[in-house]
Protein backbone atom coordinates (compact mmCIF):
# COMPACT_ATOMS: atom_id res chain seq x y z
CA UNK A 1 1.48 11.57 23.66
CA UNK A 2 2.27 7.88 25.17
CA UNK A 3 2.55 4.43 23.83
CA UNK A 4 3.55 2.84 20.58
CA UNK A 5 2.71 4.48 17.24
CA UNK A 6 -0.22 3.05 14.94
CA UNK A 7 -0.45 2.35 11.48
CA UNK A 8 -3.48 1.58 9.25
CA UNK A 9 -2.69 -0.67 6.26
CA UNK A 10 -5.23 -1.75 4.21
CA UNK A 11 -5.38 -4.95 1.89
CA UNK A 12 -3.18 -6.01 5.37
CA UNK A 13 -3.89 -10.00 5.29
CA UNK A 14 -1.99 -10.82 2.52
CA UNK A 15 0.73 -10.30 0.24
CA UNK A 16 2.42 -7.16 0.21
CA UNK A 17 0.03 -5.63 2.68
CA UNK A 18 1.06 -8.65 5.14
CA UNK A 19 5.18 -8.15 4.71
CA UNK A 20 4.28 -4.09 5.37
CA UNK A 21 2.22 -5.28 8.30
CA UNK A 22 4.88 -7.32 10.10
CA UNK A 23 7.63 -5.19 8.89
CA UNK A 24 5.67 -2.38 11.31
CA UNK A 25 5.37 -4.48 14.15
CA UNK A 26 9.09 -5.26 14.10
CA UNK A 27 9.45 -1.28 13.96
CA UNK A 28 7.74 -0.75 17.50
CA UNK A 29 3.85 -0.05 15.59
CA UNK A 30 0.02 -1.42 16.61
CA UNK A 31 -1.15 -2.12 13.25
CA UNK A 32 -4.70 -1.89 12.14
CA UNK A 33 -4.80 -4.56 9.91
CA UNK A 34 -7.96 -3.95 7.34
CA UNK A 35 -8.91 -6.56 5.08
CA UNK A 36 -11.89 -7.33 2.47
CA UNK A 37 -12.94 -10.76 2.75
CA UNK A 38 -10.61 -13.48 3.97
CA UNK A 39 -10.57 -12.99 8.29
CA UNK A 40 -8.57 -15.58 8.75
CA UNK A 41 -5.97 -14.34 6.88
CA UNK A 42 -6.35 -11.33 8.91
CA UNK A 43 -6.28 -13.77 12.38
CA UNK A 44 -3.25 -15.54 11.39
CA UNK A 45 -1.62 -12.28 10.51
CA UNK A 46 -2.48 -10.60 13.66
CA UNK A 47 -1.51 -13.11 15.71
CA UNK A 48 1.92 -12.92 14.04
CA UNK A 49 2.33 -9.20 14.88
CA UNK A 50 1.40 -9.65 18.87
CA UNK A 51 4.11 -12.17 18.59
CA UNK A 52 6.45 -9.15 17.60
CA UNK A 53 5.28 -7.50 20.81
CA UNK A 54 2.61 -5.08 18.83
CA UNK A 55 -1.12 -4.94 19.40
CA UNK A 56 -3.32 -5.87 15.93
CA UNK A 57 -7.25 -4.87 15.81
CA UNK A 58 -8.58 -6.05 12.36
CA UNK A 59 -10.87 -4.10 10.56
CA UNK A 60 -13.28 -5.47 7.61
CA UNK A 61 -13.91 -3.21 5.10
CA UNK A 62 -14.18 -2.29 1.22
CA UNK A 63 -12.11 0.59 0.32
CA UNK A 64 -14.01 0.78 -3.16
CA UNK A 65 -17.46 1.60 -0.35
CA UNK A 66 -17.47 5.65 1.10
CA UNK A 67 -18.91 3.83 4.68
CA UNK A 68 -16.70 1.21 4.65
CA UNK A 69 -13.68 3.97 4.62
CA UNK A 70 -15.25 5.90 7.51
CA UNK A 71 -16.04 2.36 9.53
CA UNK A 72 -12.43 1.89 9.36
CA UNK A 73 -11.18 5.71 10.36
CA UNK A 74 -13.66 5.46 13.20
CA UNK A 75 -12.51 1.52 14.34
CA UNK A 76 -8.77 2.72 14.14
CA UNK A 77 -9.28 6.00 16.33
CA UNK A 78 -11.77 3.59 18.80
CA UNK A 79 -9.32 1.56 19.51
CA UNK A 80 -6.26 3.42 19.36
CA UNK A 81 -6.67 6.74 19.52
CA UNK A 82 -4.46 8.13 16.42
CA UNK A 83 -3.57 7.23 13.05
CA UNK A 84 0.27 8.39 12.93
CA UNK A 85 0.76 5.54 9.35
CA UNK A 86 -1.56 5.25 6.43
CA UNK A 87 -0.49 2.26 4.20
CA UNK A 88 -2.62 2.58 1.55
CA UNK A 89 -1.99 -0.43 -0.47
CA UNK A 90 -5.53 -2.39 -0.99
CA UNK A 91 -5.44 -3.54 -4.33
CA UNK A 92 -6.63 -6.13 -7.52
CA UNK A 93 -5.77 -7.33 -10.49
CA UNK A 94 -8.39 -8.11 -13.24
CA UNK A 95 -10.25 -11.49 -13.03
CA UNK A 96 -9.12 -11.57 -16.49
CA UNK A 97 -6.30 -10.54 -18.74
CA UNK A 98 -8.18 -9.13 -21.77
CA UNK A 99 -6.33 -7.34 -24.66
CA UNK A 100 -6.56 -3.82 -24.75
CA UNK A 101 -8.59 -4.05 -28.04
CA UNK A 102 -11.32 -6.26 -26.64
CA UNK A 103 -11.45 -5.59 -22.19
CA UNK A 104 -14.77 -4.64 -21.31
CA UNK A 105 -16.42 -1.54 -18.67
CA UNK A 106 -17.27 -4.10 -15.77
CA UNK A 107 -13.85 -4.57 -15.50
CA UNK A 108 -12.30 -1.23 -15.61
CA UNK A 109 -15.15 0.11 -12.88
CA UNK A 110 -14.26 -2.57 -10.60
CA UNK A 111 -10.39 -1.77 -10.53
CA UNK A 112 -10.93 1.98 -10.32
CA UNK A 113 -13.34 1.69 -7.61
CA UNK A 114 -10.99 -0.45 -5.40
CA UNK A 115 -7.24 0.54 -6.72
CA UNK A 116 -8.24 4.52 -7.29
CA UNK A 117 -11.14 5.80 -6.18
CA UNK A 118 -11.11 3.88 -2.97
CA UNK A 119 -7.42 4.94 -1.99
CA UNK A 120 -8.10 8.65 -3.29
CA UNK A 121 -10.96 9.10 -0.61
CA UNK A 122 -9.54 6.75 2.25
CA UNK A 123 -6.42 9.21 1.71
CA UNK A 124 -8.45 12.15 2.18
CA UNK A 125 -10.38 11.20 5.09
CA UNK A 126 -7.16 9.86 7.12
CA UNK A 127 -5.55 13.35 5.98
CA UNK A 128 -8.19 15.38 7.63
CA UNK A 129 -7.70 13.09 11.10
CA UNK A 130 -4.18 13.21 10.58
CA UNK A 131 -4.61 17.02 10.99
CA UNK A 132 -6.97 17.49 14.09
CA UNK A 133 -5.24 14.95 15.67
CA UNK A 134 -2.05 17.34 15.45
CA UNK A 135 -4.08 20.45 16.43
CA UNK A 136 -4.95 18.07 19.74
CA UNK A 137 -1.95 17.25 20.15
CA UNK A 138 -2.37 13.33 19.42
CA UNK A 139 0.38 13.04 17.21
CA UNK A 140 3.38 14.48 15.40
CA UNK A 141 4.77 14.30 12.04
CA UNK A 142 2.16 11.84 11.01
CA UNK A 143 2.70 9.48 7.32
CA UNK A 144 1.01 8.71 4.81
CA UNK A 145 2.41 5.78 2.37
CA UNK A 146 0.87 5.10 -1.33
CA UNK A 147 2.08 1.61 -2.89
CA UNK A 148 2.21 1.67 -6.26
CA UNK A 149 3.30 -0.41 -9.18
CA UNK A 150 5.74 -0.34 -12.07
CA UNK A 151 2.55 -0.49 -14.13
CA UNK A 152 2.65 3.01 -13.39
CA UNK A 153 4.88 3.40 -16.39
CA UNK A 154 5.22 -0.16 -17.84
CA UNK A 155 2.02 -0.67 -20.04
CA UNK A 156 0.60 -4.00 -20.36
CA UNK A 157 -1.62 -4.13 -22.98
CA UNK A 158 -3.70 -7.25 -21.44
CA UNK A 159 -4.28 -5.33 -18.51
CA UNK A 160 -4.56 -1.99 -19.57
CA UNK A 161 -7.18 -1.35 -16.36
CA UNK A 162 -4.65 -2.23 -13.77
CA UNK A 163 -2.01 0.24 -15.14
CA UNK A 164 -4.32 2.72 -15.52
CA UNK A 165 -5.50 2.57 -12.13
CA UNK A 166 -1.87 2.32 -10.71
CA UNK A 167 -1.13 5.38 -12.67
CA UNK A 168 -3.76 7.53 -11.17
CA UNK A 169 -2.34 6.33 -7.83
CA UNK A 170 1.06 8.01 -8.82
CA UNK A 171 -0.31 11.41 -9.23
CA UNK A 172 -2.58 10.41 -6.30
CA UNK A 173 0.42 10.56 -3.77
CA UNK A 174 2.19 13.75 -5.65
CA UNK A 175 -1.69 15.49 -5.11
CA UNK A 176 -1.45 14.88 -1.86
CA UNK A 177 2.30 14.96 -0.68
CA UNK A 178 1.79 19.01 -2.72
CA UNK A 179 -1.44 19.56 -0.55
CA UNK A 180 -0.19 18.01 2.91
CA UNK A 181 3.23 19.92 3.25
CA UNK A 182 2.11 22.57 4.78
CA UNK A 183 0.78 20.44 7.70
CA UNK A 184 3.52 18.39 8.20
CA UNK A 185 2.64 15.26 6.70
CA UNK A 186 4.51 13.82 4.11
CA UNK A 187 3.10 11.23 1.44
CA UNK A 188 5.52 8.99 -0.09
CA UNK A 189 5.04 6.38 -3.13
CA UNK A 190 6.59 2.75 -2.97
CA UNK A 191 6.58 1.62 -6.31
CA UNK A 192 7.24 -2.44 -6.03
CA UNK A 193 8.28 -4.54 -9.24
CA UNK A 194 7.51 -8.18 -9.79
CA UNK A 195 7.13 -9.55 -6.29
CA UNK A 196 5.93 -13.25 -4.90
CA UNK A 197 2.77 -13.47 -3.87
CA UNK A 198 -0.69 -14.80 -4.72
CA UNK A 199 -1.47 -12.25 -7.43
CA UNK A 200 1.70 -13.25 -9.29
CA UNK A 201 1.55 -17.09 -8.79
CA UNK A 202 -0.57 -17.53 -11.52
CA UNK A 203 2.51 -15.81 -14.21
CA UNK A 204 5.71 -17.61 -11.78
CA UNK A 205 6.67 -19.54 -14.70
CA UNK A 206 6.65 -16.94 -17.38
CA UNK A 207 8.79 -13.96 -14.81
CA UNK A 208 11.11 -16.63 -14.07
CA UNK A 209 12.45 -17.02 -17.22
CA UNK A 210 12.13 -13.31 -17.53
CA UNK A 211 13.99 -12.63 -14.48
CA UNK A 212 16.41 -15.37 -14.38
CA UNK A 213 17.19 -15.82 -18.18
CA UNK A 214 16.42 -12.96 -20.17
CA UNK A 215 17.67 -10.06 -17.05
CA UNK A 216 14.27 -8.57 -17.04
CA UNK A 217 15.96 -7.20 -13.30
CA UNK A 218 19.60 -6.81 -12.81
CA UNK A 219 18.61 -7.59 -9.33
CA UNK A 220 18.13 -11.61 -10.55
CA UNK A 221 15.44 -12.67 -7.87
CA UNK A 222 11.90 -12.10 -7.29
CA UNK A 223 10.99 -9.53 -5.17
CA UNK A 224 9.61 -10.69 -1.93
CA UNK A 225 6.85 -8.47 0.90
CA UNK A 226 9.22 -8.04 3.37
CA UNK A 227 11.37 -5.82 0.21
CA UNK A 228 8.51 -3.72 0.45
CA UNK A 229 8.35 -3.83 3.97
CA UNK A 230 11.17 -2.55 4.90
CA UNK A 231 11.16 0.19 2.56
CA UNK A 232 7.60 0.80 4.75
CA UNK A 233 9.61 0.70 7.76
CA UNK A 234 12.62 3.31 6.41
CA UNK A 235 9.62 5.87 5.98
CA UNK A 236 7.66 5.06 9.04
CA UNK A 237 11.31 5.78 11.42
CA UNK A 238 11.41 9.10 9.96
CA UNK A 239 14.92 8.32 8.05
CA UNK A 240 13.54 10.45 4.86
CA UNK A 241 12.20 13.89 6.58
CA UNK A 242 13.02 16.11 4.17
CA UNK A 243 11.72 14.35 1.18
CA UNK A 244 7.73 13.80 0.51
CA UNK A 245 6.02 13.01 -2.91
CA UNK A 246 8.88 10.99 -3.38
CA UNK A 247 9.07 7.24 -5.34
CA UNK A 248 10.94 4.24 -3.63
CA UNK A 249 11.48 2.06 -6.47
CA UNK A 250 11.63 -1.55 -4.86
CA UNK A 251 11.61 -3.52 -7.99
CA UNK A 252 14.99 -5.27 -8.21
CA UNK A 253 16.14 -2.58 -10.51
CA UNK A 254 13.35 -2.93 -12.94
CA UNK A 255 13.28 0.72 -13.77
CA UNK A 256 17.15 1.51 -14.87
CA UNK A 257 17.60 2.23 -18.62
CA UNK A 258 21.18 0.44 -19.87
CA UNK A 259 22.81 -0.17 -23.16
């Protein structure tokens, strides 16, 4: 085994996915930065991590699409050689907020296909390289990171779709942190809370009243993709071997019950 570890993060040009991106660099990783549709995102991002003294290849492809998954197995292992990280955090939110009495089917397929289905498979694919590569001797004590959402347990009925699909992803990484024990690879959930990026612009005003009025967090800020990031980064180092399946709450505190 020689040179620096490599991670695959997908839904990499932006947001989250971008702060878990450069968080890796910083950490000593070549990222594989995959993305969907904006490439210069992806260019400005991977310039960014060679400037952290990491390598980036960028990878186009659709989670929600079974060849699309494979084209970006087989790009990572072309140009690297190993998968040792699988940030699986490609996600969407709907195009519209519809109330649980009235959302439609086209939107519910579309966010299982890319936030569920898509991760499920990419999961399972990555898994079965993660293992040959550790029979040859390409890696050891390879990762595998899910990120989440506190609408894993928070229901919002005007987006009933999204928390449904972040759901599934929650017994998505326990399926798969039970199944992947025995080979040595753990699977971890990051669950973040309200954090600032594109998806959320469109709701700032509304979560920061929430947050900074009304204590929605006892942690009074937004949450930013470097929070998430680094929580990436605590995994990635190997500073939690003897846990797998577990959740990383990085949500400002969201999830504490007080009186």
């Amino acid at each position: 085994m020689s040179g620096r570890p490599v991670a695959v993060v997908t839904g990499g040009s932006r947001g989250i996915g971008r702060g878990v991106v450069l968080a890796l660099a910083g950490a000593g990783y070549d990222v594989v930065v995959n993305y969907a549709s904006n490439a210069d995102a992806a260019a400005e991002v991977g310039k960014e991590v060679e400037a952290r003294g990491g390598r980036a290849h960028l990878v186009r492809a659709d989670v929600s699409r079974a060849d699309d998954r494979r084209h970006l197995v087989d790009e990572t292992t072309a140009a690297f050689g190993r998968i040792d990280l699988l940030v699986s955090n490609a996600g969407v939110a709907p195009s519209v907020r519809a109330d649980l009495l009235e959302a439609g089917e086209e939107s519910f397929d579309r966010l299982v296909d890319i936030n569920l289905k898509g991760p499920y498979f990419l999961i399972q694919l990555v898994a079965n390289t993660m293992v040959a590569q550790q029979a040859a001797g390409r890696v050891e004590r390879p990762k595998i990171v899910v990120i989440s959402s506190i609408s894993a347990y928070t229901a919002s009925v005007n987006r009933g779709d999204y928390c449904v699909t972040k759901a599934g992803l929650a017994m998505t990484a326990q399926l798969y942190a039970a199944r992947l024990a025995e080979h040595g690879i753990n699977v971890y959930e990051i669950r973040p809370g309200i954090v600032e990026t594109d998806m959320t612009g469109p709701v700032k005003a509304r979560y920061d009243d929430l947050i900074f009025n009304q204590g929605l967090t006892p942690i009074r800020r937004w949450g930013q993709p470097d929070d998430v990031g680094r929580a990436v980064v605590a995994v990635a180092t190997d500073l939690l071997p003897f846990s797998t399946g577990q959740v990383i709450d990085v949500d400002g505190g969201f999830h504490l019950r007080t009186l």
